[in-house]
Protein backbone atom coordinates (compact mmCIF):
# COMPACT_ATOMS: atom_id res chain seq x y z
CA UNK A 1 22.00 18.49 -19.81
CA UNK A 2 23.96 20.90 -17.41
CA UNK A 3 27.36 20.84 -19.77
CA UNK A 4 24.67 21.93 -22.80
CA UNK A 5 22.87 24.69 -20.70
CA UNK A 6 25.28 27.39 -21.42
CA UNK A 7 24.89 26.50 -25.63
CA UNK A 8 20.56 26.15 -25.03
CA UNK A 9 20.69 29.33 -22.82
CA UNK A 10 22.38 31.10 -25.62
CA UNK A 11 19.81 30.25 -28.52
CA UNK A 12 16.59 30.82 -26.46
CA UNK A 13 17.91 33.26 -24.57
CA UNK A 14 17.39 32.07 -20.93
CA UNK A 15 18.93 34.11 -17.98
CA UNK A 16 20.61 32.08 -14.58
CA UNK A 17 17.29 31.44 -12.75
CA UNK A 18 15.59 30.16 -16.09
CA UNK A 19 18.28 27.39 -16.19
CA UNK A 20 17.66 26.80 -12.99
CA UNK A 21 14.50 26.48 -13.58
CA UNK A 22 14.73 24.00 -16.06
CA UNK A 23 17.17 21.90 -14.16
CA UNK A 24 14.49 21.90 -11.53
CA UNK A 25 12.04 20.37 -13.66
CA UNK A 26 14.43 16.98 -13.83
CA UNK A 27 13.77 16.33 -10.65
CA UNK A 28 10.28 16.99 -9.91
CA UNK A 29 9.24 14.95 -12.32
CA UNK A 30 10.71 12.34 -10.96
CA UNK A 31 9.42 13.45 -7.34
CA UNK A 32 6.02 13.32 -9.09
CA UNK A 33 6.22 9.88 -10.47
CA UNK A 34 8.65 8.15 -8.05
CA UNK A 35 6.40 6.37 -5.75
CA UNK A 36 4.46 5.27 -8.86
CA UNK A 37 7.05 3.90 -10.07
CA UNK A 38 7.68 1.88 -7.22
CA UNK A 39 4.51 0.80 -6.82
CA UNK A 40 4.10 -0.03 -10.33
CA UNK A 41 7.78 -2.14 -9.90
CA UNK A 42 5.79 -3.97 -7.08
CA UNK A 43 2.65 -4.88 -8.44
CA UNK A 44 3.75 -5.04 -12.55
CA UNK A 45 6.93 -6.24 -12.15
CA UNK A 46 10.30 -4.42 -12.04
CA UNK A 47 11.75 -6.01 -15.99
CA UNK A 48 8.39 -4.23 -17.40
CA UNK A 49 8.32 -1.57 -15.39
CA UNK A 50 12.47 -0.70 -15.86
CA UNK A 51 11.89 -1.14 -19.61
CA UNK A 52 8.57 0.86 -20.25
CA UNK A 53 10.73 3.46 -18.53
CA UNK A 54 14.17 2.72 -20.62
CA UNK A 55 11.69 3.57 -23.82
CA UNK A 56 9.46 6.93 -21.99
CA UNK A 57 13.06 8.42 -21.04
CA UNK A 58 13.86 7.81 -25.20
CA UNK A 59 10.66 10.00 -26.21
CA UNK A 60 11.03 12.32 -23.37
CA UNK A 61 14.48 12.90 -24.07
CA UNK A 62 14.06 13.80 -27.64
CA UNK A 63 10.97 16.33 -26.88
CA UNK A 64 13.37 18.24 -25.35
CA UNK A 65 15.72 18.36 -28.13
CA UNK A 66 13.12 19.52 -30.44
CA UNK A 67 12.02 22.16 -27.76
CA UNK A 68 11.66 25.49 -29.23
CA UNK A 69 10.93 27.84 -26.21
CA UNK A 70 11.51 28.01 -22.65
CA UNK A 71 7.82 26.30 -21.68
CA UNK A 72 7.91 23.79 -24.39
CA UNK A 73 11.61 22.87 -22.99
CA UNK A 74 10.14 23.07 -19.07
CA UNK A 75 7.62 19.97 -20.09
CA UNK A 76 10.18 18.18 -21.77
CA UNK A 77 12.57 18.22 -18.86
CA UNK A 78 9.27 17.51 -16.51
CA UNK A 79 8.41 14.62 -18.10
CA UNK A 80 11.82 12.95 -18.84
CA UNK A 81 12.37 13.20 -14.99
CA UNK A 82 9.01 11.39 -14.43
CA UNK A 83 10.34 8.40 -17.17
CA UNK A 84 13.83 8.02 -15.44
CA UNK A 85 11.35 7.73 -12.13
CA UNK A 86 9.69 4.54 -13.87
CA UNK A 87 13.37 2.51 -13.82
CA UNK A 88 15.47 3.99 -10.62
CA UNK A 89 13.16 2.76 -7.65
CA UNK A 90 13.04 -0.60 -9.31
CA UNK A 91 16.85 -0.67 -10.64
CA UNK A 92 17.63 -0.30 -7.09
CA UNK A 93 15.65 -2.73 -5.31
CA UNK A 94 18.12 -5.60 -7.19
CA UNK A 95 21.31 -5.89 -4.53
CA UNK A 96 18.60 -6.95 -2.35
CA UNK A 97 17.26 -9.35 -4.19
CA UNK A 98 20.53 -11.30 -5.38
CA UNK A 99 22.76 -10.41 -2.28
CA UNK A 100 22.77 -11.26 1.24
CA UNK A 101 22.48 -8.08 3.39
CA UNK A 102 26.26 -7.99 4.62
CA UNK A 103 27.40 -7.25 1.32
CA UNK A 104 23.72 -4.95 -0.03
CA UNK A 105 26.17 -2.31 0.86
CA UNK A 106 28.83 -2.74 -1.94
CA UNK A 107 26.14 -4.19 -4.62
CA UNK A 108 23.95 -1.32 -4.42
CA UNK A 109 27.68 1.23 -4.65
CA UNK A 110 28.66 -0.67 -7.83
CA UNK A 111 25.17 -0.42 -9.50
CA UNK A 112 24.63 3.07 -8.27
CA UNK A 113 28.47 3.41 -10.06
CA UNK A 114 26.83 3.25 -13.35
CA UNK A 115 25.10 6.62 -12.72
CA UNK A 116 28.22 8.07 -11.88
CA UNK A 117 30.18 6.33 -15.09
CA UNK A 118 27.03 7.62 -17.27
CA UNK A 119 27.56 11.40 -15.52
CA UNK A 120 31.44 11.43 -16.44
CA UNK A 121 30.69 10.75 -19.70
CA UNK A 122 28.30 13.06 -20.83
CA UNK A 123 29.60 16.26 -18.39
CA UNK A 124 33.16 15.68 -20.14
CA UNK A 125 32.09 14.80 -23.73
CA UNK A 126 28.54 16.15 -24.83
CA UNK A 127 29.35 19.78 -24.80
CA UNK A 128 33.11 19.42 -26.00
CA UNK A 129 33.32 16.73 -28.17
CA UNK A 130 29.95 15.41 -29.31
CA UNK A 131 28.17 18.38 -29.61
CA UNK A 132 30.84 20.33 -32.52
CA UNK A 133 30.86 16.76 -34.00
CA UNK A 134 26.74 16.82 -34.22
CA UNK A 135 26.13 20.16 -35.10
CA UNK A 136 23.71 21.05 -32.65
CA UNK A 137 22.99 20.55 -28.65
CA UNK A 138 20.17 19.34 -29.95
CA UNK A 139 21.63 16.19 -31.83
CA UNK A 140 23.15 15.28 -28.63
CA UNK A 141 20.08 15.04 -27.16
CA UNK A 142 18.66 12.80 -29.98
CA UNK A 143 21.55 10.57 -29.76
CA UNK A 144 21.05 9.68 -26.08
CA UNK A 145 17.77 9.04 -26.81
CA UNK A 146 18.67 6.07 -28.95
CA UNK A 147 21.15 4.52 -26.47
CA UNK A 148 17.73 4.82 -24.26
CA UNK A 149 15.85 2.69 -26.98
CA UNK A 150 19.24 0.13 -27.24
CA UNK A 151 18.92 -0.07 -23.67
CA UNK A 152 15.37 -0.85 -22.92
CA UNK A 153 15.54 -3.37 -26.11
CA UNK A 154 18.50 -5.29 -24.41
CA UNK A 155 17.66 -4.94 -21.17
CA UNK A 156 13.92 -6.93 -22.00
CA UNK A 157 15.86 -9.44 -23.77
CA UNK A 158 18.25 -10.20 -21.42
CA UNK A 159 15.58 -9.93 -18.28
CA UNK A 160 12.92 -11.11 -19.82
CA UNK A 161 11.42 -13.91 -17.36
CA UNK A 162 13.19 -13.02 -14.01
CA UNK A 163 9.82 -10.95 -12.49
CA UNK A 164 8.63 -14.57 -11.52
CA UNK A 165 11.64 -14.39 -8.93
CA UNK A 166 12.97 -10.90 -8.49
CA UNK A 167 9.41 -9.27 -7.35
CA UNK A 168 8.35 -11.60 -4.52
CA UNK A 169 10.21 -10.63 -1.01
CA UNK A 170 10.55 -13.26 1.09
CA UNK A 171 9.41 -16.11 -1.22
CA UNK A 172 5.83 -14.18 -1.91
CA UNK A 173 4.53 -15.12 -4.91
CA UNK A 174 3.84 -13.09 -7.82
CA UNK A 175 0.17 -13.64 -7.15
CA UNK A 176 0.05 -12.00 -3.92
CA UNK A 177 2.02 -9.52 -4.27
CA UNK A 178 1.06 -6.56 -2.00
CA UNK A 179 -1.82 -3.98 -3.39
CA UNK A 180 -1.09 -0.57 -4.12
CA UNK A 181 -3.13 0.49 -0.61
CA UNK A 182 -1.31 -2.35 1.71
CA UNK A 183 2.37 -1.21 0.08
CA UNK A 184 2.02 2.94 0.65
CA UNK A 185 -0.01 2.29 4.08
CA UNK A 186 2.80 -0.09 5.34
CA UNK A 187 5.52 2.16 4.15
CA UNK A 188 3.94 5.44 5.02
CA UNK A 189 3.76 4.02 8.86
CA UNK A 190 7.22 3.56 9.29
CA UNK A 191 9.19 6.57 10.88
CA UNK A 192 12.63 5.54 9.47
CA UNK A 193 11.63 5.62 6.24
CA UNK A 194 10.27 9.26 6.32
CA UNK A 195 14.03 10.18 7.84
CA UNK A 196 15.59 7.81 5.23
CA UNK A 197 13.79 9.79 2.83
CA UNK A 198 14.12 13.81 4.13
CA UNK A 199 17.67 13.09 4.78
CA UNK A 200 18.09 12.21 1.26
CA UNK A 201 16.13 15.19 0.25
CA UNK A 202 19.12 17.54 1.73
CA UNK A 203 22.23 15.86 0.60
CA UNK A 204 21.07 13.99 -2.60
CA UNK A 205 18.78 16.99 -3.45
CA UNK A 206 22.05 19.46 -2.82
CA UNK A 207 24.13 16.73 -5.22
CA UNK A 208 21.69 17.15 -7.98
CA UNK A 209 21.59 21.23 -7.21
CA UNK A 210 25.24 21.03 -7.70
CA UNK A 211 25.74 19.15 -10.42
CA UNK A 212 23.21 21.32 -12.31
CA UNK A 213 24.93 24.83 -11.20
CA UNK A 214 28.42 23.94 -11.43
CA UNK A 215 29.01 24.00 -15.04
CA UNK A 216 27.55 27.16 -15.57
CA UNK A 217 28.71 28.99 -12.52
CA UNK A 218 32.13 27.76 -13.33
CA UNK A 219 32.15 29.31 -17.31
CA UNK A 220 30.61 32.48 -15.68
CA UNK A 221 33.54 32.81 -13.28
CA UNK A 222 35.69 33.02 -16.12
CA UNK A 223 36.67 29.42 -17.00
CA UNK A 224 36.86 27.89 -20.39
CA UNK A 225 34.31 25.55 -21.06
CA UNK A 226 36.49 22.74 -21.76
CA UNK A 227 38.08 23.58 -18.13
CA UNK A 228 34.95 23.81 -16.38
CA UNK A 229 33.57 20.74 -18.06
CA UNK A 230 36.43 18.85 -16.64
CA UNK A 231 36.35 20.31 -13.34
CA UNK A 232 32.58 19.93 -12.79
CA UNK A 233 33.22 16.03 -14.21
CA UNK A 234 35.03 15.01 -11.41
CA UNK A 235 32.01 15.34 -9.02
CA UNK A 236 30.66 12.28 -10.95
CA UNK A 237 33.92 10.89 -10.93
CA UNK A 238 34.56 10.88 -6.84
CA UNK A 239 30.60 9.63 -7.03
CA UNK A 240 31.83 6.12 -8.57
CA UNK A 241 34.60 6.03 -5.23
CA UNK A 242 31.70 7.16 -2.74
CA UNK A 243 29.30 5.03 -4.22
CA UNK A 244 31.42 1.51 -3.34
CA UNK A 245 33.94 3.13 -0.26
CA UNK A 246 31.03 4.57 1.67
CA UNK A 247 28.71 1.76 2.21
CA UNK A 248 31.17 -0.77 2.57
CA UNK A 249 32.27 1.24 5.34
CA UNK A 250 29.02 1.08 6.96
CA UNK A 251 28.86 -2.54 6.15
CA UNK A 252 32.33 -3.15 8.19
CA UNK A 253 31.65 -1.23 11.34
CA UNK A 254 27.89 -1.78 11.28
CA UNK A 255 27.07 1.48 11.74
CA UNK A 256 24.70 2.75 8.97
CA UNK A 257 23.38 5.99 11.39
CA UNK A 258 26.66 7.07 12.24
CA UNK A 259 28.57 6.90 8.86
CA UNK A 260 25.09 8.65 7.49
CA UNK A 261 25.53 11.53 9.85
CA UNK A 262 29.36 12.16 9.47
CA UNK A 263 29.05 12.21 5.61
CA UNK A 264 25.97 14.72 5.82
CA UNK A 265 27.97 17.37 7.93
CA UNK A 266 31.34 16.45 6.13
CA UNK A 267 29.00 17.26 2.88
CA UNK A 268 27.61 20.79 4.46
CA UNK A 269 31.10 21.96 5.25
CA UNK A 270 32.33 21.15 2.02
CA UNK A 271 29.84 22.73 -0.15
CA UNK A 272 29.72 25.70 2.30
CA UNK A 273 33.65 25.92 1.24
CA UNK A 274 33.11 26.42 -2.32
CA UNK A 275 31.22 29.53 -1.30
CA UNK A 276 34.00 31.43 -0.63
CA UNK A 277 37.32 29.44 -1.41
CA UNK A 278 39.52 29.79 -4.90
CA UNK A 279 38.56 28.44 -7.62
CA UNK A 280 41.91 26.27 -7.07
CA UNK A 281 40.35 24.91 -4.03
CA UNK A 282 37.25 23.68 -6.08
CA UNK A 283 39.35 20.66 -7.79
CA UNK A 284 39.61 19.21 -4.28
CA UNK A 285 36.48 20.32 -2.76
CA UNK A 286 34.11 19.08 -5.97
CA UNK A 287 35.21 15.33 -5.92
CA UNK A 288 34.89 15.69 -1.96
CA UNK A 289 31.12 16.57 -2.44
CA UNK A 290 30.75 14.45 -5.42
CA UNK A 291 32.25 11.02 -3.12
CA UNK A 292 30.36 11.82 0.18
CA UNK A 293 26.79 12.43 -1.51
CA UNK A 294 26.82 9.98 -3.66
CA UNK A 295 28.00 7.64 -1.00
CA UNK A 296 25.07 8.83 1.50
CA UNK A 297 22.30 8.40 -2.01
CA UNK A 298 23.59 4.59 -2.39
CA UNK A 299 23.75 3.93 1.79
CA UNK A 300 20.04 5.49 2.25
CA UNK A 301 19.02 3.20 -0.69
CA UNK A 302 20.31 0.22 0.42
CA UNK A 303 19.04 0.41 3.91
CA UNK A 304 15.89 1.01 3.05
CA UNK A 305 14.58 -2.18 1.67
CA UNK A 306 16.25 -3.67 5.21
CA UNK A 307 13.70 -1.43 7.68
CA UNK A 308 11.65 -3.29 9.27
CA UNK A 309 8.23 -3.88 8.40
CA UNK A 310 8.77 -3.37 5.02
CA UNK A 311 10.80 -6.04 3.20
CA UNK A 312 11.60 -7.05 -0.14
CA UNK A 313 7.82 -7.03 -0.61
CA UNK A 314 7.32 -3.56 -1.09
CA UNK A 315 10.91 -2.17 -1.76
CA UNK A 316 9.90 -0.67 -5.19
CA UNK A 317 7.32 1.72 -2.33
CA UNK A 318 10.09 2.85 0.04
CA UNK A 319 12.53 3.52 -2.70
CA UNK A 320 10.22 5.33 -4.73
CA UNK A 321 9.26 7.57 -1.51
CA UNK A 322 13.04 8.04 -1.12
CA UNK A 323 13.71 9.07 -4.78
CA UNK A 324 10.65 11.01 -4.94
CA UNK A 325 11.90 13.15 -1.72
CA UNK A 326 15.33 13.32 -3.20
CA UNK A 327 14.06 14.60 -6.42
CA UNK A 328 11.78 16.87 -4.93
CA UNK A 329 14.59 18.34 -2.82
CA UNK A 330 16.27 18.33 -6.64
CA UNK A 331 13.39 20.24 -7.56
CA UNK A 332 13.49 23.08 -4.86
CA UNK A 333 17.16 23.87 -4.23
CA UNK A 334 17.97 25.17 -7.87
CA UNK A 335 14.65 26.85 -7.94
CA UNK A 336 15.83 28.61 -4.85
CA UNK A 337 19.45 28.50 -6.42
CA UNK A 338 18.94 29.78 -9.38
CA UNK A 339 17.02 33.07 -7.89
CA UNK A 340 19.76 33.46 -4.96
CA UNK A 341 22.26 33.55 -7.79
CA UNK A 342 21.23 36.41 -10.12
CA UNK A 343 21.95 38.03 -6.87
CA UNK A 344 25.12 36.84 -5.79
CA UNK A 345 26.24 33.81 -7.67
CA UNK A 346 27.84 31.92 -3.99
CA UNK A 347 24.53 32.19 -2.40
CA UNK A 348 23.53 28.84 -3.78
CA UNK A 349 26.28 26.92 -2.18
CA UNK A 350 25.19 28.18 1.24
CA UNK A 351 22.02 26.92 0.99
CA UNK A 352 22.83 23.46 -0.14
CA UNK A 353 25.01 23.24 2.63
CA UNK A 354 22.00 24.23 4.98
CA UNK A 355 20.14 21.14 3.24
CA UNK A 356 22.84 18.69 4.26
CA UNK A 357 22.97 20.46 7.72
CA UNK A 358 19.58 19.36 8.49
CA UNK A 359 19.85 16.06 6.74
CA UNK A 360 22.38 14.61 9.49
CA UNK A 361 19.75 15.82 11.85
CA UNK A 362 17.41 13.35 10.64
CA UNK A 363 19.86 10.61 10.03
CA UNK A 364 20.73 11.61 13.43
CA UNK A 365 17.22 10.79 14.63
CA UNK A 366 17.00 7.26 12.98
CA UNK A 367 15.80 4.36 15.52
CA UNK A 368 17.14 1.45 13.47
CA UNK A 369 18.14 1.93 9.71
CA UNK A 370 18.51 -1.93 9.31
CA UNK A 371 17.07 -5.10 9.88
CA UNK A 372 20.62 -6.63 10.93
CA UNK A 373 20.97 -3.21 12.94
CA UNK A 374 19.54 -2.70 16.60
């Protein structure tokens, strides 16, 4: 949506903090429906659950390409973000379930990758290829929503039977898996997973800030938008390196809290950069960001369903806290953004630096991140 902003903006006549706005939406729906999600994963099953959503994100999707008006395309974007929050907390809790938790790590980078893969290829291609092919921004928008419908289709086919084993942590069966009340008040107890999930709030929440502002800050500055397509691309990009590099270097030195705090000051110094750098700078500094947030997103995820107490058992819960903090975060920072930029248009990147900032304090104030960590 952020590479077809610019086109939208121009037909309903939306100033900077409208799109922001509207970019906030994404996210807190998904804040709003993320721990739902999870729980639903936990008790329903994470193959329905993923593919109810796969089909939501399909109708949600094409509301807003039939949006008309800057409400009517707010409650489109609000309630697509809720769908994608039915499938993410439950996509996620799979590296723990098929690997062992020396090499969670790398499985959770790679599957995370696909996010990053799927951001490439829309930033570079809807607005400069698909969309004068289509017509319309709003043809692009229909068009993803049938990949959504291919999707959930094959993904119920392929999955269909695997809840019996995937939902049950530690061998529990699917009979007694956890209630909705036993899964939030065991999660909600335990301290790392409220750090796990602020300190995703800063960077992840300043990642999907970013991502959102970039395009549009970059055309404003002057850019063409084929340029500042490309250049805003390569934050997704870096995201595929720092989904894999970053947790596997956690895995090797076994070191989850420290590798979380580097990357969340190496993030607030980088986006702090693009403040006041060149615009030169920015095709080193972006895929910096883009690698090191992505890289702390997949690391927080797949340390989570290791914290003790918690388990496999109610991993759609903590994840669904975590994404729902993230997104809210998501929700707040171009809100914030979007009004510090119709007064100077490098105020945003100072506060999403701030964001990261704090986020390596709390990683910084993590007890034990892991199970296999002490």
């Amino acid at each position: 949506m952020p590479v077809l902003f610019t086109a939208a903006s121009q037909e309903l006549k939306l100033s900077l903090s409208q799109i922001g706005l509207l970019w906030s939406m994404l996210p807190v729906g998904a804040a709003a429906v993320a721990l739902l999600g999870g729980m639903l994963g936990d008790k329903l099953g994470y193959v329905k659950t993923i593919g109810i959503g796969c089909f939501a994100v399909a109708v949600a999707n094409g509301l807003r390409g039939v949006s008309n008006s800057l409400p009517t395309l707010t409650v489109a974007m609000f309630l697509c973000g809720g769908a994608v929050a039915l499938v993410f907390p439950n996509l996620q809790r799979l590296p723990g379930i098929v690997f062992p938790i020396k090499q969670m790590g790398v499985a959770t980078g790679i599957m995370i990758s696909g996010f990053a893969v799927g951001g490439v290829l829309t930033t570079a291609l809807s607005a400069t290829v698909i969309m004068p092919l289509l017509g319309s921004w709003r043809y692009v928008l229909f068009l993803y929503s049938a990949f959504c419908v291919v999707t959930g289709v094959v993904w119920l086919v392929v999955m269909r039977g695997h809840d019996s084993w995937a939902d049950t942590g530690g061998g529990q069966a699917a009979a007694t898996r956890p209630s909705f009340r036993k899964s939030v008040g065991t999660v909600f107890s335990v301290r790392d997973a409220w750090l796990l999930a602020l300190g995703n709030l800063g960077v992840v929440g300043a990642f999907i800030a970013l991502s959102g502002y970039l395009p549009v800050y970059l055309e404003r500055t002057g850019l063409s938008r084929s340029i500042a397509d490309t250049m805003s691309s390569l934050l997704f990009v870096a995201s595929i390196l720092g989904a894999i590099s970053v947790p596997a270097i956690a895995d090797r030195a076994g070191g989850a809290k420290r590798v979380l705090i580097a990357c969340a000051v190496i993030t607030a110094m980088t986006i702090a950069l693009l403040a006041i750098v060149k615009l030169s700078f920015f095709w080193v500094l972006i895929p910096l960001a883009g690698a090191i947030t992505q890289g702390v997103g997949t690391l927080t995820i797949s340390r989570a369903v290791q914290i003790k107490k918690i388990g496999l058992g109610s991993a759609g819960t903590v994840l669904g806290l975590i994404g729902g903090m993230s997104n809210f975060g998501g929700f707040v920072m171009p809100l914030i953004g979007g009004r510090l930029a119709d007064i100077n248009q490098a105020w945003p990147f100072l506060l999403w630096a701030a964001a990261s900032l704090a986020a390596a304090l709390c990683f910084a104030s993590l007890r034990s991140a892991a199970n296999n960590q002490q």
